[in-house]
PDB file of N, CA and C in Angstrom:
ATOM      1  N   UNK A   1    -124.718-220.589 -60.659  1.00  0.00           N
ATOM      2  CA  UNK A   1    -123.936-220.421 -59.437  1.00  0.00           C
ATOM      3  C   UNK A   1    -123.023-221.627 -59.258  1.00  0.00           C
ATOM      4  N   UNK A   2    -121.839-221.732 -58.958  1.00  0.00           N
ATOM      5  CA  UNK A   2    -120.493-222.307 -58.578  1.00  0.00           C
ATOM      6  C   UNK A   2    -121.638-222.872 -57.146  1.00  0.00           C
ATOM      7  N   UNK A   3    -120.233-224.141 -56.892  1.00  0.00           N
ATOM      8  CA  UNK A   3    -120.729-224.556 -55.714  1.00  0.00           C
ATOM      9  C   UNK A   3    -120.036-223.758 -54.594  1.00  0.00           C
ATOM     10  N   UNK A   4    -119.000-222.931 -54.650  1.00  0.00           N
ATOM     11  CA  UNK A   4    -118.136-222.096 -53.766  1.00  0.00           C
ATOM     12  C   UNK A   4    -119.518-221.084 -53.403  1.00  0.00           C
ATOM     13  N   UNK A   5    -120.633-220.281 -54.331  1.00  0.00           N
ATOM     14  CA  UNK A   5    -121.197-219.327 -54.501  1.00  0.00           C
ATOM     15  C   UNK A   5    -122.114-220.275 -53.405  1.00  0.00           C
ATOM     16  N   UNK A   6    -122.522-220.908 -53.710  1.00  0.00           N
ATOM     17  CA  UNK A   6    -124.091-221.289 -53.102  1.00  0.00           C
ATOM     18  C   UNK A   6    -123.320-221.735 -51.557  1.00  0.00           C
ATOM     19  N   UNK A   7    -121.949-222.046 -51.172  1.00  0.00           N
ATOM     20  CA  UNK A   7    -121.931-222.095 -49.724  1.00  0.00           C
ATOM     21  C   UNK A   7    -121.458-220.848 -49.169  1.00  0.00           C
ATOM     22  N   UNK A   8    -121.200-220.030 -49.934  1.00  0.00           N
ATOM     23  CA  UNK A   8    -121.677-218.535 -49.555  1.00  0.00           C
ATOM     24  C   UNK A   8    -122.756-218.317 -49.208  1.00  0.00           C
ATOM     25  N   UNK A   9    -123.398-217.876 -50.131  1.00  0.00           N
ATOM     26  CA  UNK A   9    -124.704-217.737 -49.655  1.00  0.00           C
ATOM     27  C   UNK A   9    -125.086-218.639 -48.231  1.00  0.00           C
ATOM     28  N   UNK A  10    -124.931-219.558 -48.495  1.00  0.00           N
ATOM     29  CA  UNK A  10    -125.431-220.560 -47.264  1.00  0.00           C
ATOM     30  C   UNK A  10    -125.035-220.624 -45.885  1.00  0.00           C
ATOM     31  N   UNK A  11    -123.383-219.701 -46.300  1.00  0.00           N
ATOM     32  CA  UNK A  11    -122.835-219.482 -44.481  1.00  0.00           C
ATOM     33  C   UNK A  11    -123.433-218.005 -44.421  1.00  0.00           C
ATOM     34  N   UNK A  12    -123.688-216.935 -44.792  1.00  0.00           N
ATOM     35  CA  UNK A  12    -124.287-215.744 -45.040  1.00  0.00           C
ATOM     36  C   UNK A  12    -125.738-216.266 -44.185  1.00  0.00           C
ATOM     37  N   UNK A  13    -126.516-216.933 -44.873  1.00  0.00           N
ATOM     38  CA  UNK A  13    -127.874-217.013 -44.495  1.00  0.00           C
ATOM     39  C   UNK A  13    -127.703-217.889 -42.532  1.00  0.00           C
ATOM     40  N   UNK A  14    -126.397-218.349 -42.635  1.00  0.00           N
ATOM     41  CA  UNK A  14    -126.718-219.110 -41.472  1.00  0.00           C
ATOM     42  C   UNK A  14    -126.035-218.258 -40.041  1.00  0.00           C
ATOM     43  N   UNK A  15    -125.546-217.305 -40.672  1.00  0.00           N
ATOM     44  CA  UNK A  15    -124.910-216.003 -39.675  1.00  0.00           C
ATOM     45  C   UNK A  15    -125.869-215.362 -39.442  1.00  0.00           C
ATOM     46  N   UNK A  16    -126.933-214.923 -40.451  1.00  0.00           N
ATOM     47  CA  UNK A  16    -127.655-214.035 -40.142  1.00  0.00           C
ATOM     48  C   UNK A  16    -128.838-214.915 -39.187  1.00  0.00           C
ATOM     49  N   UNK A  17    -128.956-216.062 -39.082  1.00  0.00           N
ATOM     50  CA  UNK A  17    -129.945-216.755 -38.494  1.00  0.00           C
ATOM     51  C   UNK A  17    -129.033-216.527 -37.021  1.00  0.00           C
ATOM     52  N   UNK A  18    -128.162-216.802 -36.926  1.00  0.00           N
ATOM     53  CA  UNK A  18    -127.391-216.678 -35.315  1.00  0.00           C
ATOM     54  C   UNK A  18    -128.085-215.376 -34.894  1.00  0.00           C
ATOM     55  N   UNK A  19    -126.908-214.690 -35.602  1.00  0.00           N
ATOM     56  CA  UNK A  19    -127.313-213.038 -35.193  1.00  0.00           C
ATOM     57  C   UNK A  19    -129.030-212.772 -34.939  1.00  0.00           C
ATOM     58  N   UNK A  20    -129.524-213.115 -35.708  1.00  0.00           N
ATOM     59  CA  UNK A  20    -131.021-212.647 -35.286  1.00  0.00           C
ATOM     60  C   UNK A  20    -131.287-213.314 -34.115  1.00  0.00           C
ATOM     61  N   UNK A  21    -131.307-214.384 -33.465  1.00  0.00           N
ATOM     62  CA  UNK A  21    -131.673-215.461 -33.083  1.00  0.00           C
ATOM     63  C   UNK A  21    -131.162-215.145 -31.512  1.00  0.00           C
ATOM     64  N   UNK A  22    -129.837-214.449 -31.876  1.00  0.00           N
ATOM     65  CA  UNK A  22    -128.595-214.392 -29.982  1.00  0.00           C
ATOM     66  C   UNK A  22    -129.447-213.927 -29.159  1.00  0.00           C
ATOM     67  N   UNK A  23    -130.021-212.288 -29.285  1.00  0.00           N
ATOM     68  CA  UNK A  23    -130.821-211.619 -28.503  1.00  0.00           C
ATOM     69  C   UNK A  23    -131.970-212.799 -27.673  1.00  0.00           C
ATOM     70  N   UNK A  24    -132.483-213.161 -28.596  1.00  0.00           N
ATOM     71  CA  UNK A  24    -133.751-214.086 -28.320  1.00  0.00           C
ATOM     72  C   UNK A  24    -133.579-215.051 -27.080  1.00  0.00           C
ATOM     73  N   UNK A  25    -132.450-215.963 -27.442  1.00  0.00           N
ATOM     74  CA  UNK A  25    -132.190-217.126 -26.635  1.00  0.00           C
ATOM     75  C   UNK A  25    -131.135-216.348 -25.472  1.00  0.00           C
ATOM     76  N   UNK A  26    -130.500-215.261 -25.745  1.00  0.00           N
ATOM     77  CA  UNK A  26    -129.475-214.829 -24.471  1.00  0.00           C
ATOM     78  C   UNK A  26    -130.614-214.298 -23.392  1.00  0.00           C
ATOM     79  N   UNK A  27    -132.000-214.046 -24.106  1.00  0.00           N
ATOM     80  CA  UNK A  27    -132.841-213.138 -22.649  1.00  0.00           C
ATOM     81  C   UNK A  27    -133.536-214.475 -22.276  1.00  0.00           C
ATOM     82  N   UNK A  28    -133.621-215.450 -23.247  1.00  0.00           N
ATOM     83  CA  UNK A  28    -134.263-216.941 -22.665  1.00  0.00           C
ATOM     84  C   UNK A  28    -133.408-217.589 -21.574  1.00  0.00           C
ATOM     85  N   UNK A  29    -132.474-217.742 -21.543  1.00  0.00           N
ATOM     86  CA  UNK A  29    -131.486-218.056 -20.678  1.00  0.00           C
ATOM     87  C   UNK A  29    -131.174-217.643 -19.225  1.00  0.00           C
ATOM     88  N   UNK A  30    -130.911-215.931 -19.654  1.00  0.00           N
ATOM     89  CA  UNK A  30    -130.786-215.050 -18.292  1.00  0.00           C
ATOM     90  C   UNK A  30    -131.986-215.477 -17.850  1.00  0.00           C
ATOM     91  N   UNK A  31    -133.264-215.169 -18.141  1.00  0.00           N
ATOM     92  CA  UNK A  31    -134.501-215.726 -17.466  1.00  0.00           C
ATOM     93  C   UNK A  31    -135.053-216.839 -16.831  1.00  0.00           C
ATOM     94  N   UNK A  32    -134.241-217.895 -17.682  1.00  0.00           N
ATOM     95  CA  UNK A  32    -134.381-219.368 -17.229  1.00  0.00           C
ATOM     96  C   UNK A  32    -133.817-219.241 -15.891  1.00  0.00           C
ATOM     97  N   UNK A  33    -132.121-218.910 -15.742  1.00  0.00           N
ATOM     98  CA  UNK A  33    -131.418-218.923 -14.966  1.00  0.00           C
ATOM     99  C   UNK A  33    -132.100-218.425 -13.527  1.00  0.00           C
ATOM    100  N   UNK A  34    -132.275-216.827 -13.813  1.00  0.00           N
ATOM    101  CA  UNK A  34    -133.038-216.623 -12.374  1.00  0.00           C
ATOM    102  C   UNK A  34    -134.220-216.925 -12.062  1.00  0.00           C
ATOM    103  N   UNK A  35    -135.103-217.631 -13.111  1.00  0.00           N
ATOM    104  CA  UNK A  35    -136.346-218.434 -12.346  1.00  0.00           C
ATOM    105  C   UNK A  35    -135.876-219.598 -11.378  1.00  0.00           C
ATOM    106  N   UNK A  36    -134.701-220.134 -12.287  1.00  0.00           N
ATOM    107  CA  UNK A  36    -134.003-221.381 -11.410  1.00  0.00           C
ATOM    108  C   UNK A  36    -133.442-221.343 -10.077  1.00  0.00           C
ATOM    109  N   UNK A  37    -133.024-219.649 -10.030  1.00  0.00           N
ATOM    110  CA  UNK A  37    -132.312-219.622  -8.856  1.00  0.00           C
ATOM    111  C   UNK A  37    -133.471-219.284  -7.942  1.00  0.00           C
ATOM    112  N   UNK A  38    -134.769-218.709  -8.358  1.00  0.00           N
ATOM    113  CA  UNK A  38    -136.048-218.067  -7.483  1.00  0.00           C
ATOM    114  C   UNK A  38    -136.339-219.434  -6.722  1.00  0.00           C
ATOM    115  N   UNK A  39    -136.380-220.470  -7.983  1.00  0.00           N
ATOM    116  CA  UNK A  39    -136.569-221.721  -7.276  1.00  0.00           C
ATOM    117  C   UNK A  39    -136.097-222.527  -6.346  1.00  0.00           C
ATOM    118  N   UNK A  40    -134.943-222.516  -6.467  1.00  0.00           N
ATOM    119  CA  UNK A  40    -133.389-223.032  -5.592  1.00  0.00           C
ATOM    120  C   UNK A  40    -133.673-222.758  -4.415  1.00  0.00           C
ATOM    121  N   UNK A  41    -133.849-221.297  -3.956  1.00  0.00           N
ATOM    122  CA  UNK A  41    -133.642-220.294  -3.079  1.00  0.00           C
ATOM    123  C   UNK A  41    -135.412-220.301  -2.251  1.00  0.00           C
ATOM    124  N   UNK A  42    -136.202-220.243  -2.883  1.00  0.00           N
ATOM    125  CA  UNK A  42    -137.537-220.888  -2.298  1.00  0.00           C
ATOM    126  C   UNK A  42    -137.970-222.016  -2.123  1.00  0.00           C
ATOM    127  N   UNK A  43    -137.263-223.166  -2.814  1.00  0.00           N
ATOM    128  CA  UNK A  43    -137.802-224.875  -2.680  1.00  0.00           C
ATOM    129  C   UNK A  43    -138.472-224.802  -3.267  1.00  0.00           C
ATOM    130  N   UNK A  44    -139.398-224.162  -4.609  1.00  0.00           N
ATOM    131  CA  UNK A  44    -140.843-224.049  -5.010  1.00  0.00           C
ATOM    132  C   UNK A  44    -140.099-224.494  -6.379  1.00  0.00           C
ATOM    133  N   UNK A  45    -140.790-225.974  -6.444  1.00  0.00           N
ATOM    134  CA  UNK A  45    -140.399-226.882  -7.510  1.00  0.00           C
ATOM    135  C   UNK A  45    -141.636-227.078  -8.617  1.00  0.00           C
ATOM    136  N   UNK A  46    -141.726-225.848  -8.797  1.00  0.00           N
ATOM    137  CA  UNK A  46    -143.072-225.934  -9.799  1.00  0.00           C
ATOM    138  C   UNK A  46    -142.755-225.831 -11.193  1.00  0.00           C
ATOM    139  N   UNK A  47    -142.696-227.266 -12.253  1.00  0.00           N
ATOM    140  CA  UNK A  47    -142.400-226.895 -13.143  1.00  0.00           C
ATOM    141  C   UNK A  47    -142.645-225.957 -14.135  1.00  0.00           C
ATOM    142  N   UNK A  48    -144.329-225.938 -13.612  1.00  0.00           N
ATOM    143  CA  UNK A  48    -144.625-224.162 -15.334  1.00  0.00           C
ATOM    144  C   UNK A  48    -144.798-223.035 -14.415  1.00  0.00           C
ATOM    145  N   UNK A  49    -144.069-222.999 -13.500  1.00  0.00           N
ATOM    146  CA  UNK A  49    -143.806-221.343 -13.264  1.00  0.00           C
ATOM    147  C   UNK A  49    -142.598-220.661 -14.025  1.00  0.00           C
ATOM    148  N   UNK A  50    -141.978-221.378 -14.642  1.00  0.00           N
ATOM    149  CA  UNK A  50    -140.663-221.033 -15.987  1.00  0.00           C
ATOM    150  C   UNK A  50    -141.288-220.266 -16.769  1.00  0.00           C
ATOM    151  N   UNK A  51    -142.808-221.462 -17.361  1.00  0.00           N
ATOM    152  CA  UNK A  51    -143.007-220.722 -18.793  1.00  0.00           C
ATOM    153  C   UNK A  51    -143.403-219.261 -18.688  1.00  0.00           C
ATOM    154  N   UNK A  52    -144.194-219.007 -17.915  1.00  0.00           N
ATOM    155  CA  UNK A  52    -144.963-217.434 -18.247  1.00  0.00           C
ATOM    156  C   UNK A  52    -143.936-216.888 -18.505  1.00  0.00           C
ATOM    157  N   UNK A  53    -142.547-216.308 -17.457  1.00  0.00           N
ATOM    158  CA  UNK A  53    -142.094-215.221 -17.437  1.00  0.00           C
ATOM    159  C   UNK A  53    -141.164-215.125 -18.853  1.00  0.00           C
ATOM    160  N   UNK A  54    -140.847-216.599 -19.097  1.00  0.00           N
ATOM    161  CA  UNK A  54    -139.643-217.190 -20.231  1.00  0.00           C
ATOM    162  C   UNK A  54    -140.681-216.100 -21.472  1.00  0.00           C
ATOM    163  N   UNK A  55    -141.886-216.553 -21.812  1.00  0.00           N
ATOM    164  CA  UNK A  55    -142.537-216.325 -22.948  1.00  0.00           C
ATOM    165  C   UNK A  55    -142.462-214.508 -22.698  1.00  0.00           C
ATOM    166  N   UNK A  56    -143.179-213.958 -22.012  1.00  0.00           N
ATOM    167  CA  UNK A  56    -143.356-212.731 -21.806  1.00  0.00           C
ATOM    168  C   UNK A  56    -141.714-212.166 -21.773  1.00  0.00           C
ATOM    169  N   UNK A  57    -140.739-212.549 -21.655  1.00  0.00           N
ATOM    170  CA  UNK A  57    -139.435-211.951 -22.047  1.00  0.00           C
ATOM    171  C   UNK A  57    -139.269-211.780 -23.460  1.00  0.00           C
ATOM    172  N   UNK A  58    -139.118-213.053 -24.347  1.00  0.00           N
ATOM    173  CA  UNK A  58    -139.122-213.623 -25.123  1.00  0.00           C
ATOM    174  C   UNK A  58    -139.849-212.292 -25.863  1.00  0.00           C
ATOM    175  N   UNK A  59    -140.626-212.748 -25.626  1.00  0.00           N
ATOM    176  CA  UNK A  59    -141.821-211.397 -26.544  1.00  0.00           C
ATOM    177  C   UNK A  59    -141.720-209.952 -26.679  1.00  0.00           C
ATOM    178  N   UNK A  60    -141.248-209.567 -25.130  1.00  0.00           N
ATOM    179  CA  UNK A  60    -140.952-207.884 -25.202  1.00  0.00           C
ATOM    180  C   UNK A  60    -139.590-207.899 -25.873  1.00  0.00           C
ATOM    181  N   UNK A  61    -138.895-208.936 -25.712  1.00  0.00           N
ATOM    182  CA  UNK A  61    -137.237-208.454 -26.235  1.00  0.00           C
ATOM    183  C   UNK A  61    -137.519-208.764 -27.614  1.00  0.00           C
ATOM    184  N   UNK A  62    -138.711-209.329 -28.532  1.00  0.00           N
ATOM    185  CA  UNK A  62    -138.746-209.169 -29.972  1.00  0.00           C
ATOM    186  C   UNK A  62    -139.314-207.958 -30.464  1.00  0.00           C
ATOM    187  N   UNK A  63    -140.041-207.756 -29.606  1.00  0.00           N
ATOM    188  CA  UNK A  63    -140.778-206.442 -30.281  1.00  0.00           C
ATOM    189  C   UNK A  63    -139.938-205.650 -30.062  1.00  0.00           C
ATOM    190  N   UNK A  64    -138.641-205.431 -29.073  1.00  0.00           N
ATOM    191  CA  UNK A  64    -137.793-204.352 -28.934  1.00  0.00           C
ATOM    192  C   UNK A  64    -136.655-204.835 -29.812  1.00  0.00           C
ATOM    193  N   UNK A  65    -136.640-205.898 -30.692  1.00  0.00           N
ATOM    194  CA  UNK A  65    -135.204-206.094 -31.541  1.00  0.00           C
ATOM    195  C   UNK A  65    -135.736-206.486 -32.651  1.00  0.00           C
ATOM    196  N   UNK A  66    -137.377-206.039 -32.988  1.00  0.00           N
ATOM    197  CA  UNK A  66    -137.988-206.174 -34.820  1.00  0.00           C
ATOM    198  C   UNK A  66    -137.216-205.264 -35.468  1.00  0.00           C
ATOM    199  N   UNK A  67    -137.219-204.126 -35.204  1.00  0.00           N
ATOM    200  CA  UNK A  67    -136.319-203.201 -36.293  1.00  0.00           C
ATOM    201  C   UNK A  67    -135.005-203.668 -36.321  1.00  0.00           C
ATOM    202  N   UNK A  68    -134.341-204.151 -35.586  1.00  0.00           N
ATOM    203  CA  UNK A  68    -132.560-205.192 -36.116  1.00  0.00           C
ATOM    204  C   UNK A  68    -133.290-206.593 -36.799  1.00  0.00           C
ATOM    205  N   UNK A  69    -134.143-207.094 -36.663  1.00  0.00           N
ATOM    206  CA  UNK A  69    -134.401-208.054 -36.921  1.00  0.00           C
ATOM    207  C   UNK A  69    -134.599-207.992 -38.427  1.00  0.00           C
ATOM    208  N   UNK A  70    -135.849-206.896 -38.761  1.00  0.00           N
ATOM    209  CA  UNK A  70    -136.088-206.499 -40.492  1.00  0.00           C
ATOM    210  C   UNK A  70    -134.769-206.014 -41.125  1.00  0.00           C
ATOM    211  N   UNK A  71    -134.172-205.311 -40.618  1.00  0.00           N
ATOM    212  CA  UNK A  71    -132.722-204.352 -41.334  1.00  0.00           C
ATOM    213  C   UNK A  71    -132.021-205.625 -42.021  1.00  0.00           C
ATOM    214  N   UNK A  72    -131.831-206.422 -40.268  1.00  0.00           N
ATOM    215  CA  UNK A  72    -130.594-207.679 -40.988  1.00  0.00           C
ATOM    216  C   UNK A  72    -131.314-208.730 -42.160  1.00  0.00           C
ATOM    217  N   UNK A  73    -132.505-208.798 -42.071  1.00  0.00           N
ATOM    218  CA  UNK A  73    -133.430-209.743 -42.878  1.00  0.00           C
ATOM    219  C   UNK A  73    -133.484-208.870 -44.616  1.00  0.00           C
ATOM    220  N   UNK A  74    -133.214-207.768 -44.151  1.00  0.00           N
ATOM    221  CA  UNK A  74    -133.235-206.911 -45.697  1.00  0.00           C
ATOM    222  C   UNK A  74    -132.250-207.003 -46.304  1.00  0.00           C
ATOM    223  N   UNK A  75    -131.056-206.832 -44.932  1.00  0.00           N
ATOM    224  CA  UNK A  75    -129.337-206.848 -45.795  1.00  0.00           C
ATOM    225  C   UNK A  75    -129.298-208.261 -46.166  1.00  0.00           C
ATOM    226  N   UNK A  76    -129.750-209.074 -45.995  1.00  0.00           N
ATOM    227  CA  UNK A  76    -129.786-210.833 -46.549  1.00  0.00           C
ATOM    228  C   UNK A  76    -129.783-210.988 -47.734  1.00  0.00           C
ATOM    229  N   UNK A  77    -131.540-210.321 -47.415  1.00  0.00           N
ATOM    230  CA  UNK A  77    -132.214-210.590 -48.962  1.00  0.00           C
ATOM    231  C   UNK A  77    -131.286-209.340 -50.248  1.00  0.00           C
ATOM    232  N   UNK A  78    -131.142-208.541 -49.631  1.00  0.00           N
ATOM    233  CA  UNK A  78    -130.617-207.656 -50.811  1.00  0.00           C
ATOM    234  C   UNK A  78    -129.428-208.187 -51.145  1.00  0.00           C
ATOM    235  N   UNK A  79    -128.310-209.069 -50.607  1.00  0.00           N
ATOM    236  CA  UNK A  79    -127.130-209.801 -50.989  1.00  0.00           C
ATOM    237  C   UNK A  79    -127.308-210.610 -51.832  1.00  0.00           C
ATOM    238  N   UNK A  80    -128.330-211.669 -51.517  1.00  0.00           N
ATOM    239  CA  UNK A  80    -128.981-212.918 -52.376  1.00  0.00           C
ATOM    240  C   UNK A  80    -129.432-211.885 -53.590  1.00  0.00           C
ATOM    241  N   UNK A  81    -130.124-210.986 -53.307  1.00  0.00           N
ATOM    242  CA  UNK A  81    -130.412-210.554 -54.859  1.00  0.00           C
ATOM    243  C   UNK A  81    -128.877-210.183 -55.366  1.00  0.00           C
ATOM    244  N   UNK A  82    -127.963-209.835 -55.057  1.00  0.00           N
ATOM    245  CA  UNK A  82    -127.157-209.159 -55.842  1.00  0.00           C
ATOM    246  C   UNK A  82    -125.987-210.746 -56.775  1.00  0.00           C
ATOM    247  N   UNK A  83    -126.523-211.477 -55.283  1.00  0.00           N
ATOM    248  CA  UNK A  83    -125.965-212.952 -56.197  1.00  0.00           C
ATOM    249  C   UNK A  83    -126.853-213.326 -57.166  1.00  0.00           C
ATOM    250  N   UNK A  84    -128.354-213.340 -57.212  1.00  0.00           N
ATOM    251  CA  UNK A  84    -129.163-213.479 -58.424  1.00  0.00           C
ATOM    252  C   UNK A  84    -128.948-212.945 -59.822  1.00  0.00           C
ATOM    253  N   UNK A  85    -128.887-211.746 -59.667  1.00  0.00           N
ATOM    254  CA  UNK A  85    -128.723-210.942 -60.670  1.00  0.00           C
ATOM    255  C   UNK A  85    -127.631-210.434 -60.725  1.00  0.00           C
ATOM    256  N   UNK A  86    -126.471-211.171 -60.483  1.00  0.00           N
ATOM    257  CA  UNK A  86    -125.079-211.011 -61.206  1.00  0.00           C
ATOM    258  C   UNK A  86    -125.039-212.402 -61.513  1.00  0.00           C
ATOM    259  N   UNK A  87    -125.578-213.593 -61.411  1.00  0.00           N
ATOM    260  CA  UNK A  87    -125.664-214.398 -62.402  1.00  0.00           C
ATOM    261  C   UNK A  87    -124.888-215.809 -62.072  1.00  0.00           C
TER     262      UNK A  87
END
């Protein structure tokens, strides 16, 4: 492999890490946000009342974005193979 080839591959692998990754941190965020504002808006300055709801988002929005998650993780790997074995 050329060094042009391997930073292919390498911006390839680092797109697909975004893309998998957006869903994840965009429902971490929205969530952060309105715990922050629950807080704002009540005075209730409790720092681990964030985590539960953050994690339990976090979690249902993976199990609802595993099947994009495997597809794009397949179209990866099946590229890298096609750079393997063309040599």
């Amino acid at each position: 492999m050329t060094g042009a080839e391997v930073l292919d591959v390498a911006n390839d692998g680092i797109y697909t890490l975004l893309k998998i990754s957006a869903p994840l941190m965009i429902v971490a965020l929205v969530v952060g946000l309105l715990i922050a504002l629950f807080q704002a808006l009540t005075q209730i300055q409790e720092m681990t009342i964030v985590f539960v709801p953050k994690i339990l988002a976090i979690f249902l929005t993976l199990i609802l974005t595993l099947p994009f998650i495997a597809a794009t993780l397949a179209g990866l790997m099946g590229r890298i193979v096609v750079h393997i074995a063309g040599g």
